[in-house]
C-alpha atoms as a PDB file:
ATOM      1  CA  UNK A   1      -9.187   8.112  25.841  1.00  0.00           C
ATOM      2  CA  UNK A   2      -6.164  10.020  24.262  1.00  0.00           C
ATOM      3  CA  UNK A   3      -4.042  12.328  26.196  1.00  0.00           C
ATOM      4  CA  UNK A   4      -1.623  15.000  25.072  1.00  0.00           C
ATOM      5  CA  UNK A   5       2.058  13.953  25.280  1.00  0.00           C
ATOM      6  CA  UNK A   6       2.285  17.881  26.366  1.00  0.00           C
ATOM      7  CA  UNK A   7       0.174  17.318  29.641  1.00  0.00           C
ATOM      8  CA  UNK A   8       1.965  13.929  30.250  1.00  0.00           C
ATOM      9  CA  UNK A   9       5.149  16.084  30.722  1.00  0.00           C
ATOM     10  CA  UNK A  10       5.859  16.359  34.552  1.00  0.00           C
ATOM     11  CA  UNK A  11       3.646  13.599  36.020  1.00  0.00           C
ATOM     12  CA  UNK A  12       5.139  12.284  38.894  1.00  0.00           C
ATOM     13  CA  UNK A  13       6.126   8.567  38.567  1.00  0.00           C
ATOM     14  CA  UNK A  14       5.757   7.089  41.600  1.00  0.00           C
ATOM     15  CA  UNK A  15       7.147   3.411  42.973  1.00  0.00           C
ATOM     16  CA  UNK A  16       5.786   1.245  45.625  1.00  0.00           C
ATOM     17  CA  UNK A  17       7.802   2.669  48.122  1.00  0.00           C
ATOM     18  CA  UNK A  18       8.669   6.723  46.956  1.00  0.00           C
ATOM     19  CA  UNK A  19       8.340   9.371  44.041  1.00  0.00           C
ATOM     20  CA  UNK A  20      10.954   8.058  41.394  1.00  0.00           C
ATOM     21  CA  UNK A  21      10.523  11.183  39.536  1.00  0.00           C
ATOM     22  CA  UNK A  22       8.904  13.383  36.882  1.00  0.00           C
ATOM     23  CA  UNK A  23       8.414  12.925  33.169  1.00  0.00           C
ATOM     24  CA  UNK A  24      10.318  14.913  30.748  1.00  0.00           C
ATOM     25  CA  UNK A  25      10.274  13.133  27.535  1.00  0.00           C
ATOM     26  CA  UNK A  26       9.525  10.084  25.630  1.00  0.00           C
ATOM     27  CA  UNK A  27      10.954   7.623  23.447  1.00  0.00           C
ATOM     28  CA  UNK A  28       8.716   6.722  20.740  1.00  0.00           C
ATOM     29  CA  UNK A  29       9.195   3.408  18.613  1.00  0.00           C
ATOM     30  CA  UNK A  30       9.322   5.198  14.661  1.00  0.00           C
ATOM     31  CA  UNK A  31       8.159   1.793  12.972  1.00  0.00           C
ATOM     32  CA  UNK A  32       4.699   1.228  15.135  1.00  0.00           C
ATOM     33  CA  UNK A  33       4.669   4.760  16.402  1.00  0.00           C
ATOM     34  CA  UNK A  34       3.871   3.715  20.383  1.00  0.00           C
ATOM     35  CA  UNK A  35       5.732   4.742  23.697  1.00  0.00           C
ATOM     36  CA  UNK A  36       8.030   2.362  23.994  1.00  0.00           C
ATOM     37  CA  UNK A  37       9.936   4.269  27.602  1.00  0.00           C
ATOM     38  CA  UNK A  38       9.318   7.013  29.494  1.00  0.00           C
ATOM     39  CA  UNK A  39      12.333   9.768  30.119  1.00  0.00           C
ATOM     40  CA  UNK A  40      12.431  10.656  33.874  1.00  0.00           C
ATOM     41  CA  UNK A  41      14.467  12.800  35.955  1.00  0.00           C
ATOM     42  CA  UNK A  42      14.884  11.511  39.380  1.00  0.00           C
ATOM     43  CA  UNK A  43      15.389  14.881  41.047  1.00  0.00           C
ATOM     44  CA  UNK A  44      17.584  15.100  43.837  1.00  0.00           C
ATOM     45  CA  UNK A  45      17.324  11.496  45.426  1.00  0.00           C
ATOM     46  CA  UNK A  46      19.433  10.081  42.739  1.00  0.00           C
ATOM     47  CA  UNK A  47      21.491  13.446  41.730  1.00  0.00           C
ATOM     48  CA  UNK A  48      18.950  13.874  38.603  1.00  0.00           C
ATOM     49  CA  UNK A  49      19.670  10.685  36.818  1.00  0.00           C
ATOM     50  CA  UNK A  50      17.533  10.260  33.788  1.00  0.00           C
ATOM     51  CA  UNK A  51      16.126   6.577  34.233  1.00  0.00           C
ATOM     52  CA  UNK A  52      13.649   4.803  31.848  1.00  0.00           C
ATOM     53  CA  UNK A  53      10.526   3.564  32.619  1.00  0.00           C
ATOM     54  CA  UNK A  54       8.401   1.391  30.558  1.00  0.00           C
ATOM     55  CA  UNK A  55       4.999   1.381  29.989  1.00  0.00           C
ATOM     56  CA  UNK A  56       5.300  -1.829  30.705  1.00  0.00           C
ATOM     57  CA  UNK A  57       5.065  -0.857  34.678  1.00  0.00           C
ATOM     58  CA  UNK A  58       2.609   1.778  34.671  1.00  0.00           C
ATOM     59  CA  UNK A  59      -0.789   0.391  36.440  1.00  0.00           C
ATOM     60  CA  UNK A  60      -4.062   2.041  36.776  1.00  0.00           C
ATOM     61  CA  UNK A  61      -3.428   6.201  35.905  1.00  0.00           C
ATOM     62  CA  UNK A  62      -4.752   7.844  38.906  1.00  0.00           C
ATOM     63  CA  UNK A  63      -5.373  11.601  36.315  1.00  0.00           C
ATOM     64  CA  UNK A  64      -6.392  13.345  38.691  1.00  0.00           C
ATOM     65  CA  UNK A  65      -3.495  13.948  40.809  1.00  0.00           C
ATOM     66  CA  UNK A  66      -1.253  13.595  37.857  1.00  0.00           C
ATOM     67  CA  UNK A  67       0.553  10.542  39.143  1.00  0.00           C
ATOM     68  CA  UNK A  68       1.789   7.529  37.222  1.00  0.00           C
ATOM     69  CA  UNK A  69       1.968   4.414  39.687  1.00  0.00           C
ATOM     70  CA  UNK A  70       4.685   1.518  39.130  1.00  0.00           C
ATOM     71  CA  UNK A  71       4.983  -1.569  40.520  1.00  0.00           C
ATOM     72  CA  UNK A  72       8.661  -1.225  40.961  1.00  0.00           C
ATOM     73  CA  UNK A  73      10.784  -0.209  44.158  1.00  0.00           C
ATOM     74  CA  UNK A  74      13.244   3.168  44.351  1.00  0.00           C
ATOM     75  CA  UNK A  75      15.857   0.444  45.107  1.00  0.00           C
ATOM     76  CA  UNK A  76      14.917  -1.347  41.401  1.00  0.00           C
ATOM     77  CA  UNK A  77      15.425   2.242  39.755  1.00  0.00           C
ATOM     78  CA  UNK A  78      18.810   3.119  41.479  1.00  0.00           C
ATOM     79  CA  UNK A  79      20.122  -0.472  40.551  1.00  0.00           C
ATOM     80  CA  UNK A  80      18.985  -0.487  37.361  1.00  0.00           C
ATOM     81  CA  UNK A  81      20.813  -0.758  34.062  1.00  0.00           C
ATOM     82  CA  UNK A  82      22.639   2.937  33.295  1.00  0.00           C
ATOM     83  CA  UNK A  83      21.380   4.345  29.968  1.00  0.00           C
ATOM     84  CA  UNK A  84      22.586   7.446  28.828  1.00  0.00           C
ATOM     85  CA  UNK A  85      18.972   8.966  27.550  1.00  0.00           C
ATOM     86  CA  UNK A  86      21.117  12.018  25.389  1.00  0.00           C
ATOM     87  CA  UNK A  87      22.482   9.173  22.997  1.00  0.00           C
ATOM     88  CA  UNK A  88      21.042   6.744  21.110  1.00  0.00           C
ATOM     89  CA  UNK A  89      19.167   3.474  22.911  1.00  0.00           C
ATOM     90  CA  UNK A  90      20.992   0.436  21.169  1.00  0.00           C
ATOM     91  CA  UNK A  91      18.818  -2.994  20.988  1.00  0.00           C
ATOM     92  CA  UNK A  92      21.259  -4.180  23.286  1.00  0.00           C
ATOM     93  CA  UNK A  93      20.814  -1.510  25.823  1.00  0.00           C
ATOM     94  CA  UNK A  94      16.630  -2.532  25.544  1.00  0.00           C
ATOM     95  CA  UNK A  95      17.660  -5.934  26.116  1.00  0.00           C
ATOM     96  CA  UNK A  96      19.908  -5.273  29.611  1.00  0.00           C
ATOM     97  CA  UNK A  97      16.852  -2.866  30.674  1.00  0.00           C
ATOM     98  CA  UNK A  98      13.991  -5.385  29.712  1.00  0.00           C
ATOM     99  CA  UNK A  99      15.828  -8.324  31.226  1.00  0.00           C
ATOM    100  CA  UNK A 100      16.829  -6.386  34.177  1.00  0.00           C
ATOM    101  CA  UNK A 101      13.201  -5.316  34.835  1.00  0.00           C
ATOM    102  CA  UNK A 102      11.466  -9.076  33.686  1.00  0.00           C
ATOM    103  CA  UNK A 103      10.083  -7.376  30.795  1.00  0.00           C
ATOM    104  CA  UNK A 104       9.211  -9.460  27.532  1.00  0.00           C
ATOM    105  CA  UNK A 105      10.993  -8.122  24.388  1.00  0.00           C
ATOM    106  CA  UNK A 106       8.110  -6.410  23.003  1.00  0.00           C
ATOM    107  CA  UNK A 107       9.368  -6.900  19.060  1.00  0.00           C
ATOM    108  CA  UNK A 108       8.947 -10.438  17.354  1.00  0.00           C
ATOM    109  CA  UNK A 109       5.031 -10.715  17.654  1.00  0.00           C
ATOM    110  CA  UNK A 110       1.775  -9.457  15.954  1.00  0.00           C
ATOM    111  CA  UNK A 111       0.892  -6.945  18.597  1.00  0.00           C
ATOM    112  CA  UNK A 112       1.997  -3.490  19.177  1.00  0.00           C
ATOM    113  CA  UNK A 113       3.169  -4.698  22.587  1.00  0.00           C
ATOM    114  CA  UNK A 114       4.735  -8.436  21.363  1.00  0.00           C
ATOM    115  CA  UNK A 115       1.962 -10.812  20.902  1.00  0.00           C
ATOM    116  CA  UNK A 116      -0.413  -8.222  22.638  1.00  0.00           C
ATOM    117  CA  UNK A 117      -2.267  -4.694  22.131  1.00  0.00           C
ATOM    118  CA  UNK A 118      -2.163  -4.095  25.395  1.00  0.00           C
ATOM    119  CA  UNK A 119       1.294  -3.609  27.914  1.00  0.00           C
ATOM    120  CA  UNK A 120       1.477  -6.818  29.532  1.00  0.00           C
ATOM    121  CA  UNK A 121       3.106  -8.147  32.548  1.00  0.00           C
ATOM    122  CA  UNK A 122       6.879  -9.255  34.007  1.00  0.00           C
ATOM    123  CA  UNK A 123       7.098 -12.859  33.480  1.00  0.00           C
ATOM    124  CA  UNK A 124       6.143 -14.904  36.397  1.00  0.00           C
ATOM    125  CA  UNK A 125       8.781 -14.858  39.007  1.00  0.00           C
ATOM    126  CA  UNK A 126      10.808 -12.856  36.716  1.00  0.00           C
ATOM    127  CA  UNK A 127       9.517  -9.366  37.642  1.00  0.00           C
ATOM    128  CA  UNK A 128      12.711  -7.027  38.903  1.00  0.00           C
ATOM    129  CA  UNK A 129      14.805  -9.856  39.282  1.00  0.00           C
ATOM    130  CA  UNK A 130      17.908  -8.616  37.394  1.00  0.00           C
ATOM    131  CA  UNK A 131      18.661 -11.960  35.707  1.00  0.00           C
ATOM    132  CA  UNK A 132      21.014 -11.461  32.812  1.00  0.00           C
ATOM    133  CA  UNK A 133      19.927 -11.157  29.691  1.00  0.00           C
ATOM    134  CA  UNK A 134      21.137 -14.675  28.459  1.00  0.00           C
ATOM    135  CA  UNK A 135      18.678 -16.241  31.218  1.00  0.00           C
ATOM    136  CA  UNK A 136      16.229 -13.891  30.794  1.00  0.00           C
ATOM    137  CA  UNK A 137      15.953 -14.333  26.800  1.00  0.00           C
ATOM    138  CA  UNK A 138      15.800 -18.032  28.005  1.00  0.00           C
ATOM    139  CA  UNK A 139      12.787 -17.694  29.477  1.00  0.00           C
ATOM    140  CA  UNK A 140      11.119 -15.704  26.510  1.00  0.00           C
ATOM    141  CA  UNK A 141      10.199 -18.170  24.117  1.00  0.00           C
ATOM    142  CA  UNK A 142      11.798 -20.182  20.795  1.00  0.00           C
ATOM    143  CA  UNK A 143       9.759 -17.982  18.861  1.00  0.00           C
ATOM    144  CA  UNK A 144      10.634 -14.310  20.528  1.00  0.00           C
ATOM    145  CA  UNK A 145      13.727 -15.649  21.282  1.00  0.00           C
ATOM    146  CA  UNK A 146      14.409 -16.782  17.403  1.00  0.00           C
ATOM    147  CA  UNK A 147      13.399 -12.762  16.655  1.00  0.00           C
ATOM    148  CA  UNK A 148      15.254 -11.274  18.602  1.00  0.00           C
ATOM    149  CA  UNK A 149      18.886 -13.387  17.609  1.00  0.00           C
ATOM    150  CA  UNK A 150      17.633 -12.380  14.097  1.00  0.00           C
ATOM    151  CA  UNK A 151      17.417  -8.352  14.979  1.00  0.00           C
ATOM    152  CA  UNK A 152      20.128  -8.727  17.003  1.00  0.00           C
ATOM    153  CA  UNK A 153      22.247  -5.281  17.237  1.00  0.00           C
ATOM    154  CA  UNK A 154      19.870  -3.819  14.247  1.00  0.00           C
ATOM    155  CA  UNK A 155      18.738   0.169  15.235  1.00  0.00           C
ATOM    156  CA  UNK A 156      15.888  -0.004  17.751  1.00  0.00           C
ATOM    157  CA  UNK A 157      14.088   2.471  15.888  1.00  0.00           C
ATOM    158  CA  UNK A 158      13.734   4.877  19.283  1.00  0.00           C
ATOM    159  CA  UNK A 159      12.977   8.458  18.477  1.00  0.00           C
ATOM    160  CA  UNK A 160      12.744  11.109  21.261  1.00  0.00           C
ATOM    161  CA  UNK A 161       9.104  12.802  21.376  1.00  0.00           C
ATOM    162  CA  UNK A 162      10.224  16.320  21.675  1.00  0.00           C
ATOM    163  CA  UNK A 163      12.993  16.345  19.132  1.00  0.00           C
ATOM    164  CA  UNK A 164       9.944  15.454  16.381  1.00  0.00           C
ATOM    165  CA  UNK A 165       8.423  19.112  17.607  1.00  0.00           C
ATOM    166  CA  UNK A 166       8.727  21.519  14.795  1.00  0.00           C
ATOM    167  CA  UNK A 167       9.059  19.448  12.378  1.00  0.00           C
ATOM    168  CA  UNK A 168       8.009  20.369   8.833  1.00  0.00           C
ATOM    169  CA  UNK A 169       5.038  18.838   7.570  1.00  0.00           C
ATOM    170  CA  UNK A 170       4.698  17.986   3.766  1.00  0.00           C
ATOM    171  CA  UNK A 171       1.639  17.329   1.720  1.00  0.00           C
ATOM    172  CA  UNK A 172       1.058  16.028  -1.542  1.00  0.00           C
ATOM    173  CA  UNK A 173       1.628  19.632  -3.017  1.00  0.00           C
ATOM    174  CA  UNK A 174       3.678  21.823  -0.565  1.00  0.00           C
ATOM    175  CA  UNK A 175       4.273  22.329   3.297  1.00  0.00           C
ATOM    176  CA  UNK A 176       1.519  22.927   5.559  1.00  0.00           C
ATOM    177  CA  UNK A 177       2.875  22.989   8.682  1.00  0.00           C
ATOM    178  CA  UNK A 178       4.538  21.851  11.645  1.00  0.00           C
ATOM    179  CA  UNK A 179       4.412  19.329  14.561  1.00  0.00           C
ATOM    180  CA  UNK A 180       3.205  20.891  17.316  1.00  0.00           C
ATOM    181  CA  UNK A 181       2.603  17.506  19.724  1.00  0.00           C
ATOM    182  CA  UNK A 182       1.202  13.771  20.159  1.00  0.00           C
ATOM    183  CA  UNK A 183      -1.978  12.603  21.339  1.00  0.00           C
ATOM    184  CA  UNK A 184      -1.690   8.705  23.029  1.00  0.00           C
ATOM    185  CA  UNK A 185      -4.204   6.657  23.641  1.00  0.00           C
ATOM    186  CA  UNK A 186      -3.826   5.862  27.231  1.00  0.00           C
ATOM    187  CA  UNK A 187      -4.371   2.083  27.398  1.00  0.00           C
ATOM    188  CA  UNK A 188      -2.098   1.044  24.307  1.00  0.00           C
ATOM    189  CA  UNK A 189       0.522   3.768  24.671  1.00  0.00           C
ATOM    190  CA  UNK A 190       0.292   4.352  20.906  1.00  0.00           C
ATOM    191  CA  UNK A 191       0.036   7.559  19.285  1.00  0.00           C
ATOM    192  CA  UNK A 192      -2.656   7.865  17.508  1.00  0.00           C
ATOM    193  CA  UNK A 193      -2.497  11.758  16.150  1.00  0.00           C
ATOM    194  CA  UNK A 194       0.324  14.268  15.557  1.00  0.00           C
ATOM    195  CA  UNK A 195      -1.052  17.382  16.146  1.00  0.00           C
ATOM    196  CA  UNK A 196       0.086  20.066  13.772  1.00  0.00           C
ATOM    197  CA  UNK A 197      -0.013  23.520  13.829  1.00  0.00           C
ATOM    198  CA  UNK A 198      -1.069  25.260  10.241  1.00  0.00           C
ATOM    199  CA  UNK A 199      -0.524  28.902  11.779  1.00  0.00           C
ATOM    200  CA  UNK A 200       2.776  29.342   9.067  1.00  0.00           C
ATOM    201  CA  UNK A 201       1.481  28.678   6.559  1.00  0.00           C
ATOM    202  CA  UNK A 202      -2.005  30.516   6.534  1.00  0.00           C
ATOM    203  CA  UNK A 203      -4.290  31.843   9.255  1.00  0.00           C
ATOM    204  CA  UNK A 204      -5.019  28.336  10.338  1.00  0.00           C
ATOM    205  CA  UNK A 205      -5.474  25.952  13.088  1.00  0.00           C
ATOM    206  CA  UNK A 206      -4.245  22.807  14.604  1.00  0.00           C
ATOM    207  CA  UNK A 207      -5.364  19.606  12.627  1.00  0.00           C
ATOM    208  CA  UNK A 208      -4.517  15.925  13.597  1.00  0.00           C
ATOM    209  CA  UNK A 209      -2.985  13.369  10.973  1.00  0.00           C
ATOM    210  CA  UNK A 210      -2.419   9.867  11.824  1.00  0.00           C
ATOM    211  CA  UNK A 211       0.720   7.830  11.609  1.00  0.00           C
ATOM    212  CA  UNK A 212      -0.878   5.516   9.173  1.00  0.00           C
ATOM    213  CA  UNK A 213      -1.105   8.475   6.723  1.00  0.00           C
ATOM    214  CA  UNK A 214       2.471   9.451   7.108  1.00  0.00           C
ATOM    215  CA  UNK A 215       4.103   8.315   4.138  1.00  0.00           C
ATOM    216  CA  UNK A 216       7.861   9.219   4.897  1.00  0.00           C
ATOM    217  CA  UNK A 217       9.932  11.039   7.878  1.00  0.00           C
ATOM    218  CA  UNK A 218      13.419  12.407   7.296  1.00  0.00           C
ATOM    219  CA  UNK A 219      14.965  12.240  10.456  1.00  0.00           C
ATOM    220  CA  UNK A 220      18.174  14.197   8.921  1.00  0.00           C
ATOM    221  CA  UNK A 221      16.003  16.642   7.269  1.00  0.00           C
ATOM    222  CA  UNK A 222      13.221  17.365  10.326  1.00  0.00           C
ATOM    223  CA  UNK A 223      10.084  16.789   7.754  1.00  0.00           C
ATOM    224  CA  UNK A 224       7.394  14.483   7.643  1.00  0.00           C
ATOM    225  CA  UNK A 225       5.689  13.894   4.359  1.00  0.00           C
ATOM    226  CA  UNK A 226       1.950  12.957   4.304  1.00  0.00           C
ATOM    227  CA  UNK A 227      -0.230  11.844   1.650  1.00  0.00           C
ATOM    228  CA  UNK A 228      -2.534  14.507   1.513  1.00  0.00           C
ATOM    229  CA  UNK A 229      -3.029  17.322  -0.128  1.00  0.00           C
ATOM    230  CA  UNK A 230      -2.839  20.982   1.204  1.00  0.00           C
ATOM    231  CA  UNK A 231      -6.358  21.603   0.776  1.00  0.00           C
ATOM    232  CA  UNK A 232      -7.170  18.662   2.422  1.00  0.00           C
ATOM    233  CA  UNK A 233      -5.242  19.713   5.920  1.00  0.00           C
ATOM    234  CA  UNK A 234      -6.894  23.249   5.353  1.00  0.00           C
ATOM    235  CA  UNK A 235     -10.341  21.881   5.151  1.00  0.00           C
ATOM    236  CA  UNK A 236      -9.699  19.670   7.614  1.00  0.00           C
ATOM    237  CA  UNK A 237     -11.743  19.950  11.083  1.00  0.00           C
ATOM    238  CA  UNK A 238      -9.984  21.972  14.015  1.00  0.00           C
ATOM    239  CA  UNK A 239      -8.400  20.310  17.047  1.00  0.00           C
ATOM    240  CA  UNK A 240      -9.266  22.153  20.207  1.00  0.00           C
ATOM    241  CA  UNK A 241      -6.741  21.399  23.488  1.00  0.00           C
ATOM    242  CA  UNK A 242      -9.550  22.378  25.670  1.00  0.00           C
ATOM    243  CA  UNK A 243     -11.990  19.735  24.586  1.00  0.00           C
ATOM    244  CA  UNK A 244     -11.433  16.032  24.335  1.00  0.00           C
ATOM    245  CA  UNK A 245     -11.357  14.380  21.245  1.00  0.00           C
ATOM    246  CA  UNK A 246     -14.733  11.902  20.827  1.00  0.00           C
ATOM    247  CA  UNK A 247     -15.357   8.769  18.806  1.00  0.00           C
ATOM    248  CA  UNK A 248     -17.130  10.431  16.769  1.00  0.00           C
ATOM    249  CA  UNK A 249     -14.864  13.355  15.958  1.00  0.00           C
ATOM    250  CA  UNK A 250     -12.270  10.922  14.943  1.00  0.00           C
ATOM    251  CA  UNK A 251     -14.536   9.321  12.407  1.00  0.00           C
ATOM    252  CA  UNK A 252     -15.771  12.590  10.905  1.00  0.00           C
ATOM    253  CA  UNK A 253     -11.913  12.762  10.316  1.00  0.00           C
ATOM    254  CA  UNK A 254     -11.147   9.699   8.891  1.00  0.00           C
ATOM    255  CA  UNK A 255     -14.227  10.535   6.461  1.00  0.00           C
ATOM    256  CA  UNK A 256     -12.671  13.745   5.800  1.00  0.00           C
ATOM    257  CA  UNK A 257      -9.789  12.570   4.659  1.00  0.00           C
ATOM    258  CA  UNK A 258     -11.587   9.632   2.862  1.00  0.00           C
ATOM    259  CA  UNK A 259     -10.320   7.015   5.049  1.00  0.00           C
ATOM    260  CA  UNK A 260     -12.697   3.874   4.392  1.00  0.00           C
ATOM    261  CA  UNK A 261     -11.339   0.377   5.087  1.00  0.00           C
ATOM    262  CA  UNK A 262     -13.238  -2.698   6.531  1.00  0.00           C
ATOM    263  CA  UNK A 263     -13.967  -3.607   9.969  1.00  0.00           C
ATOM    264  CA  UNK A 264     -13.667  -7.493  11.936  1.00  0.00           C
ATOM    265  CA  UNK A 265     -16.726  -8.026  10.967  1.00  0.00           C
ATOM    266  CA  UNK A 266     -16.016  -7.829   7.260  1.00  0.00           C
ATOM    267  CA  UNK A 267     -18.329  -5.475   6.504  1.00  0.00           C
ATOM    268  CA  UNK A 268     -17.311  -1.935   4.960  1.00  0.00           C
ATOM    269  CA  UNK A 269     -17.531   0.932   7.243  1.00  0.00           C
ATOM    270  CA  UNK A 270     -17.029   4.887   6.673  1.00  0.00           C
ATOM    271  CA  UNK A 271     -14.269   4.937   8.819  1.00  0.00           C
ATOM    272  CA  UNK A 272     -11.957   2.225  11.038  1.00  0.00           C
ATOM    273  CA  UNK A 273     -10.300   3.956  13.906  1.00  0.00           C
ATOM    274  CA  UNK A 274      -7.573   2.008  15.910  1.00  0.00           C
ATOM    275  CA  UNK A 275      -9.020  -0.763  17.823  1.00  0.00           C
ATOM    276  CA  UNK A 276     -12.146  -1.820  15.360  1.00  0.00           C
END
């Protein structure tokens, strides 16, 4: 199911012993566009210290009450590595956190998450114990280990969710619009849409473009440039809030947009969503 980065805002993240704190923003990972850490304000037991959390520890969503469960301990969080979430996360920074935390590097493999779709787990007998990061990169493996000596200090490629709001968006042929939020799929952490708001440019609506069509961001410049054409986005079918968005709204859209490709099974299909 996807979710709306806007409702994610203020869940309560909550450890195995306490409330840690509430969401307030996310860090999103600008190569494969998924949420790489959560941005949350501890609130008064730890004087409002914005800590990171990574999807990494999230387990089962309980929705309902708003409440993202981790298996990690208020003691973990106020020991944990200080990052200062107003500048920008350095690869070594990720490393300290991940290592601190048990966490696998999740660059180096196939997968959005390392090796894996899916978040996985701390190493065995690794999770939360605060080894160093030279022991801890021991225990990742030659191969993620050879990656991530070869990325070494290179920019982690960590943009914060709601500094992308408002910006521009380009087609083909002139500006369309602007970013008005994210929709995530909730198992992956990747975001799948950016919803954009039309309402500028004529009497529109929100639409939803994919990462995959996005052919350029400039970060200096706030605009994101899509290969599509203004008619296209106009024509394009309306994203409601209110309603959830189906399987099969998201292929009508990929077929609006003529967005063919081939599934596993080798055999052409109108549409391949995420996940096929």
């Amino acid at each position: 199911m996807l979710r709306s980065m806007r409702d994610l805002e203020d869940y309560t993240i909550g450890a195995t012993d306490g409330s840690i704190g509430k969401v307030k923003d996310f860090y999103f990972d600008d190569e494969a566009w998924v949420i790489r850490y959560f941005i949350v304000d501890t609130g008064s037991w730890l004087q409002s210290r914005k800590v990171l959390i990574s999807p990494l520890a999230i387990g089962k969503p309980n929705w309902a009450e708003r409440i993202l469960p981790v298996e990690i301990t208020q003691e973990q969080v106020r020991n944990s590595p200080d990052i200062d979430t107003e500048q920008p996360v350095s690869r070594q920074h990720e490393k300290t956190y991940l290592s601190y935390y048990g966490y696998p590097y999740y660059w180096g493999g196939v997968g959005l998450w390392g090796g894996d779709l899916f978040p996985g787990k701390p190493l065995p007998g690794l999770e939360g114990s605060g080894l160093a990061p030279a022991d801890h990169a021991a225990a990742q493996g030659a191969e993620m280990q050879a990656e991530a000596a070869l990325r070494g200090d290179e920019d982690p490629h960590l943009r914060s969710c709601k500094a992308v709001i408002d910006y521009h968006i380009l087609a083909s042929d002139g500006q369309i619009g602007h970013v008005q939020g994210f929709l995530v799929d909730e198992k992956t952490w990747a975001i799948r849409y950016l919803v954009v708001n039309t309402s500028n440019w004529w009497l529109g609506h929100e639409v939803l473009i994919a990462p995959k069509w996005i052919e350029n961001v400039s970060w200096s410049g706030s605009t994101v440039s899509v290969g599509l054409t203004q008619q296209a986005v106009q024509d394009a079918p309306a994203y409601d809030p209110n309603a959830p968005v189906e399987r099969q709204e998201e292929l009508g859209l990929y077929t609006h947009y003529g967005r063919t490709g081939h599934g596993a099974d080798g055999k052409k299909h109108e549409a391949v969503l995420p996940g096929d």
